[in-house]
N, C-alpha and C. Protein backbone atom coordinates (compact mmCIF):
# COMPACT_ATOMS: atom_id res chain seq x y z
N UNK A 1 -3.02 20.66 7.13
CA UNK A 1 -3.45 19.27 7.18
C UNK A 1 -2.22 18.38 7.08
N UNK A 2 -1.90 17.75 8.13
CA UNK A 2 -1.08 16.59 8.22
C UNK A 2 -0.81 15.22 7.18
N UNK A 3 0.32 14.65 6.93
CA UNK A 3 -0.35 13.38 6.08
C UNK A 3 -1.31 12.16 6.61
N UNK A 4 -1.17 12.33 8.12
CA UNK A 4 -2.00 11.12 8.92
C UNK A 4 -3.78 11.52 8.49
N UNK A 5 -3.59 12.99 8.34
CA UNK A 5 -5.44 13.33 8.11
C UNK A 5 -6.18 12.70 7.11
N UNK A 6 -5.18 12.57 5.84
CA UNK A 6 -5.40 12.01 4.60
C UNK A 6 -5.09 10.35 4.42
N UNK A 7 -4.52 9.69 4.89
CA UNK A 7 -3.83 8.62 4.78
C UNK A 7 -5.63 7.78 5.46
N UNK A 8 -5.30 6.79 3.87
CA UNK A 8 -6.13 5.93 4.34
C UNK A 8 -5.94 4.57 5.63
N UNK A 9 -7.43 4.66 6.28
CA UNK A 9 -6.83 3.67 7.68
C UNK A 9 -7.66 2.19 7.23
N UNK A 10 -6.32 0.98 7.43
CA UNK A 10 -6.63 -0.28 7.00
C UNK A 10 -7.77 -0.88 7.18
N UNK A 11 -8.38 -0.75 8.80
CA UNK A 11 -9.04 -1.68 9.24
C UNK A 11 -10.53 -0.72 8.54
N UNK A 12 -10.65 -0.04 8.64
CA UNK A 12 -12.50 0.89 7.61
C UNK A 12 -12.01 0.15 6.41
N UNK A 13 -11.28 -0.03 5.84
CA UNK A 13 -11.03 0.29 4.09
C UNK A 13 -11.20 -1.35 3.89
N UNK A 14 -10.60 -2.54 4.98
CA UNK A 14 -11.21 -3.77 4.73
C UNK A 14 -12.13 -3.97 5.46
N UNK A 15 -12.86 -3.70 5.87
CA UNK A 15 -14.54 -4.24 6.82
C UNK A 15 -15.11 -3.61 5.60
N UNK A 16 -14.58 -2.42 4.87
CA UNK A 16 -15.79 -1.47 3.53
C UNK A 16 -15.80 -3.01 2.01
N UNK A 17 -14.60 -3.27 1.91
CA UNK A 17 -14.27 -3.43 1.08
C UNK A 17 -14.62 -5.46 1.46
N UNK A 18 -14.61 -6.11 2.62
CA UNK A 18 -15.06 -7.07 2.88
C UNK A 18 -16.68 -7.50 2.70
N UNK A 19 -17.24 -6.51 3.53
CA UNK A 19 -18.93 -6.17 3.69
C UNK A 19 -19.07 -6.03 1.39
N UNK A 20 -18.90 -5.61 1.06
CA UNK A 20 -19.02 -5.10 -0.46
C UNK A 20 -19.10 -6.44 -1.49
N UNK A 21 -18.04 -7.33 -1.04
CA UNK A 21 -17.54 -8.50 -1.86
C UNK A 21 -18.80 -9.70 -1.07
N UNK A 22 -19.31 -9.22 0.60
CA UNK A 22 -19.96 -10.34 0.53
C UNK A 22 -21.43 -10.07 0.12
N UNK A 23 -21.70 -8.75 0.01
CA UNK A 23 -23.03 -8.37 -0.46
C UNK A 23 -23.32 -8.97 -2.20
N UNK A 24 -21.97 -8.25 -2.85
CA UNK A 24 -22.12 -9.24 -4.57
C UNK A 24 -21.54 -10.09 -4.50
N UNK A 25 -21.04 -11.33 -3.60
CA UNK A 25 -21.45 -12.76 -3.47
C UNK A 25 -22.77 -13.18 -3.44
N UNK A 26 -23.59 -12.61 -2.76
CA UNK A 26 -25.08 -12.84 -2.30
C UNK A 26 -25.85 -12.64 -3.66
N UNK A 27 -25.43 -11.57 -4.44
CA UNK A 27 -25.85 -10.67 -5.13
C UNK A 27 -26.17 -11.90 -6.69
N UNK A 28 -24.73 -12.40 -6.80
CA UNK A 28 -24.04 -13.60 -7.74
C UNK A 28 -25.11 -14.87 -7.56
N UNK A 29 -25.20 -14.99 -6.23
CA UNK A 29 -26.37 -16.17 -5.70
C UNK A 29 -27.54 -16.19 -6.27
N UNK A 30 -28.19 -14.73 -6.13
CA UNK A 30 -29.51 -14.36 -6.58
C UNK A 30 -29.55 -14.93 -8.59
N UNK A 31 -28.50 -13.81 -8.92
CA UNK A 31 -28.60 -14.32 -10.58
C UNK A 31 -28.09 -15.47 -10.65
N UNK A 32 -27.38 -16.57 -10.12
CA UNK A 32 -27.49 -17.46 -10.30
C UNK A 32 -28.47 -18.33 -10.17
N UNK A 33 -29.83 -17.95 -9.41
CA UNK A 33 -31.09 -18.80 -9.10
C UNK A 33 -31.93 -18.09 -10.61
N UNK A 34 -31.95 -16.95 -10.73
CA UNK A 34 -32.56 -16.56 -11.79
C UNK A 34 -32.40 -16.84 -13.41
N UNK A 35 -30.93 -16.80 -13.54
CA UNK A 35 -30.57 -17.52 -14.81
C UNK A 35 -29.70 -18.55 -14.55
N UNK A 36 -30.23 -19.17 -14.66
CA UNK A 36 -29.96 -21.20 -14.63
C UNK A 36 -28.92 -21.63 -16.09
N UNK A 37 -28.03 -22.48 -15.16
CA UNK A 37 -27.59 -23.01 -16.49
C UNK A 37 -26.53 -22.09 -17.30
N UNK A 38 -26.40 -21.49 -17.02
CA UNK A 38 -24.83 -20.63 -17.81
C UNK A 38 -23.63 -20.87 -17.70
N UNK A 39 -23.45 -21.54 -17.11
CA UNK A 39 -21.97 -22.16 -16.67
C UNK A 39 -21.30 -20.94 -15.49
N UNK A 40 -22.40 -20.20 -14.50
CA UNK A 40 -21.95 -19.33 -13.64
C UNK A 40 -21.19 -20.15 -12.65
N UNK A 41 -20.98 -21.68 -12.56
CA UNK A 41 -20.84 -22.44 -11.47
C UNK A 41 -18.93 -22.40 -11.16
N UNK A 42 -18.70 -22.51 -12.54
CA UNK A 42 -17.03 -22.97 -13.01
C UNK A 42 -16.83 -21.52 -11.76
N UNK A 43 -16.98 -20.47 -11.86
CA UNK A 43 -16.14 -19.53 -11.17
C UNK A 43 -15.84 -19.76 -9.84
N UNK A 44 -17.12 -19.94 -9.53
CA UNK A 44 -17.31 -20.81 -7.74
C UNK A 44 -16.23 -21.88 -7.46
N UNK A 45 -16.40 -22.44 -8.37
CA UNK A 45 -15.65 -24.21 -7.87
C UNK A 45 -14.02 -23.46 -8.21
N UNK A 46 -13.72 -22.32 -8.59
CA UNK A 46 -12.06 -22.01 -8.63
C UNK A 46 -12.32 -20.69 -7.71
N UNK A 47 -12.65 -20.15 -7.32
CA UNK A 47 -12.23 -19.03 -5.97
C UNK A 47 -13.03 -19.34 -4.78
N UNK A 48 -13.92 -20.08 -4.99
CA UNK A 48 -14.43 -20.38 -3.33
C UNK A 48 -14.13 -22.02 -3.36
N UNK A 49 -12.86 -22.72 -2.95
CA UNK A 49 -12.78 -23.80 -2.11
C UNK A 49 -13.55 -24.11 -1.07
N UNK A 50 -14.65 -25.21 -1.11
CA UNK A 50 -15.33 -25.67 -0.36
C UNK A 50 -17.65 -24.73 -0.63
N UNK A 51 -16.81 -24.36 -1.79
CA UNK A 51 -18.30 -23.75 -2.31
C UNK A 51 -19.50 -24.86 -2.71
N UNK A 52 -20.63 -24.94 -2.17
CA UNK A 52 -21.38 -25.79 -2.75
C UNK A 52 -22.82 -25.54 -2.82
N UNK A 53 -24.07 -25.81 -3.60
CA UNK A 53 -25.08 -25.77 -3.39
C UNK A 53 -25.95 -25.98 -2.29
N UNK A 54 -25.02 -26.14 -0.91
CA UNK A 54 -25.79 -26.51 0.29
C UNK A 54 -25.31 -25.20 1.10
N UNK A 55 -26.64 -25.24 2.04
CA UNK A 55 -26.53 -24.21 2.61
C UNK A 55 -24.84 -24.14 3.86
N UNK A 56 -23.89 -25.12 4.00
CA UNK A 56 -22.80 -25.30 4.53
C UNK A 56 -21.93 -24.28 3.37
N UNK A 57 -22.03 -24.83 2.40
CA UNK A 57 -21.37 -24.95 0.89
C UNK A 57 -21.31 -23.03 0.81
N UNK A 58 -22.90 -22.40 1.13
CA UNK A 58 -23.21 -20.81 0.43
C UNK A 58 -22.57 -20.40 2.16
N UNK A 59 -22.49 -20.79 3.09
CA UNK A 59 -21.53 -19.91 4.30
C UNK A 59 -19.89 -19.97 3.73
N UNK A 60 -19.63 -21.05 3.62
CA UNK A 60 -18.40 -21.15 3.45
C UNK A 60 -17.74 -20.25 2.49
N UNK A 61 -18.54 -20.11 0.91
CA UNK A 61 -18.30 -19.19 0.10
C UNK A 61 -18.58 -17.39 0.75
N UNK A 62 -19.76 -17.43 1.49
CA UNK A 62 -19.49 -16.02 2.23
C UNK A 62 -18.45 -15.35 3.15
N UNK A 63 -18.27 -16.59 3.69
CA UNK A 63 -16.85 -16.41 4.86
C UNK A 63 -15.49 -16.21 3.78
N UNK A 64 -15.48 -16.95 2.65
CA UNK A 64 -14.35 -16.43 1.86
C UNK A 64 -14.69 -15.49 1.28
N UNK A 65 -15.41 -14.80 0.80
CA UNK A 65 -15.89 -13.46 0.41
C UNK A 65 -15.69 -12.54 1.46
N UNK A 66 -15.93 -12.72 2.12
CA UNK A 66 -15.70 -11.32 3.38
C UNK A 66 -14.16 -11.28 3.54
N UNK A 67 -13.78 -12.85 3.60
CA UNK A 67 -12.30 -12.78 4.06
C UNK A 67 -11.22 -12.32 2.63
N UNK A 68 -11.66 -12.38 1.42
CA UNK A 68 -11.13 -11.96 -0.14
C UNK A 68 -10.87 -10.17 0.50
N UNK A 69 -12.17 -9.84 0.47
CA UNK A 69 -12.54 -8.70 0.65
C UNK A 69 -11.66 -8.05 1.89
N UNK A 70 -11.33 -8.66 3.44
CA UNK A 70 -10.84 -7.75 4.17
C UNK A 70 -9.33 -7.85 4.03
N UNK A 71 -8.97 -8.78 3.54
CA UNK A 71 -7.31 -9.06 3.43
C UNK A 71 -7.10 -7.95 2.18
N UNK A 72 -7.92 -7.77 1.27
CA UNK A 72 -7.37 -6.81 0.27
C UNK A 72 -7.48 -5.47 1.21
N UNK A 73 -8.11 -5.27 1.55
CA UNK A 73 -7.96 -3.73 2.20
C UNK A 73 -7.25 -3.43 3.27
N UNK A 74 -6.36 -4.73 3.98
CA UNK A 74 -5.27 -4.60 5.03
C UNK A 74 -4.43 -4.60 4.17
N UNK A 75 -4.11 -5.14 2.99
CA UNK A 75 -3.07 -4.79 2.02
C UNK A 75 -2.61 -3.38 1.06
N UNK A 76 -4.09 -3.25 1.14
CA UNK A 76 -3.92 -2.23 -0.23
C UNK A 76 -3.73 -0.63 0.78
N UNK A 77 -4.28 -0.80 1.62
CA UNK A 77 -4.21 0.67 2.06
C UNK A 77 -2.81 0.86 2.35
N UNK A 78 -2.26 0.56 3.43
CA UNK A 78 -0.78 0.50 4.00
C UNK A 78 -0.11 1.12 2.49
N UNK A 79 0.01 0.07 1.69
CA UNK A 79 0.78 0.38 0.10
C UNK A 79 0.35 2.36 -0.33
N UNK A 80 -1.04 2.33 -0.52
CA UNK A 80 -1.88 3.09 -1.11
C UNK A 80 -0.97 4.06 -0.21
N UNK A 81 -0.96 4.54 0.93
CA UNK A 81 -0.57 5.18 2.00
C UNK A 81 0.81 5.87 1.72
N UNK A 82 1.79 4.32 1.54
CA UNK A 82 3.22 4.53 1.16
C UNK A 82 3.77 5.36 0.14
N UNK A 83 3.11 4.96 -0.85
CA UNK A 83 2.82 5.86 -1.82
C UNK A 83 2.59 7.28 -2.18
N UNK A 84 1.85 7.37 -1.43
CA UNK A 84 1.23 8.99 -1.04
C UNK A 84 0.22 9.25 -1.88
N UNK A 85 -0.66 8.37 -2.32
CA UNK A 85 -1.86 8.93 -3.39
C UNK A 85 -2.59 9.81 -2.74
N UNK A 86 -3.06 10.44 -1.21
CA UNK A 86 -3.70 10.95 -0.47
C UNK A 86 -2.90 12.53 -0.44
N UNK A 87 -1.66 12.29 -0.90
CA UNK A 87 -1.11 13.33 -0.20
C UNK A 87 -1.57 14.71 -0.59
N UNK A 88 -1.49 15.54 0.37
CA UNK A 88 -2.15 16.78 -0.35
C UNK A 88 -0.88 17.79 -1.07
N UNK A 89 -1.32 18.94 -1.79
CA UNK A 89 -0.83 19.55 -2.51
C UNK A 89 -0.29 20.87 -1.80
């Protein structure tokens, strides 16, 4: 087995890791309709710029969720890779 067999590939590892962050964005939405009032809001208004209670407001926060999500996994793999955490024995 080669190191290319093992070596993680960028573009699966951010569409996995994009798709994931916008599902528990959605996920965050839900308990936020369910328990009211906790101060779940403060997090929103500091990692999603342009986040708001309107339905403009909940795309915009999804589009940065997907986009959180695929930029980490064009980053992290390449590194992860360099490294050799895959490598076999």
């Amino acid at each position: 087995m080669n190191r290319n067999d093992t070596a993680l590939q960028p573009v699966p590892l951010a569409l996995s890791l994009g798709t994931f962050l916008l599902i528990a964005y959605f996920a965050c939405l839900v308990l936020a309709l369910v328990v009211t009032d906790r101060g779940l809001h403060q997090p929103w208004l500091q990692f999603f710029p342009g986040f708001a209670w309107t339905p403009l407001g909940i795309l915009i926060g999804a589009a940065e969720s997907f986009a959180y999500g695929f930029v980490s996994g064009l980053v992290f793999a390449p590194i992860a890779n360099f490294f050799g955490v895959f490598r076999s024995a």
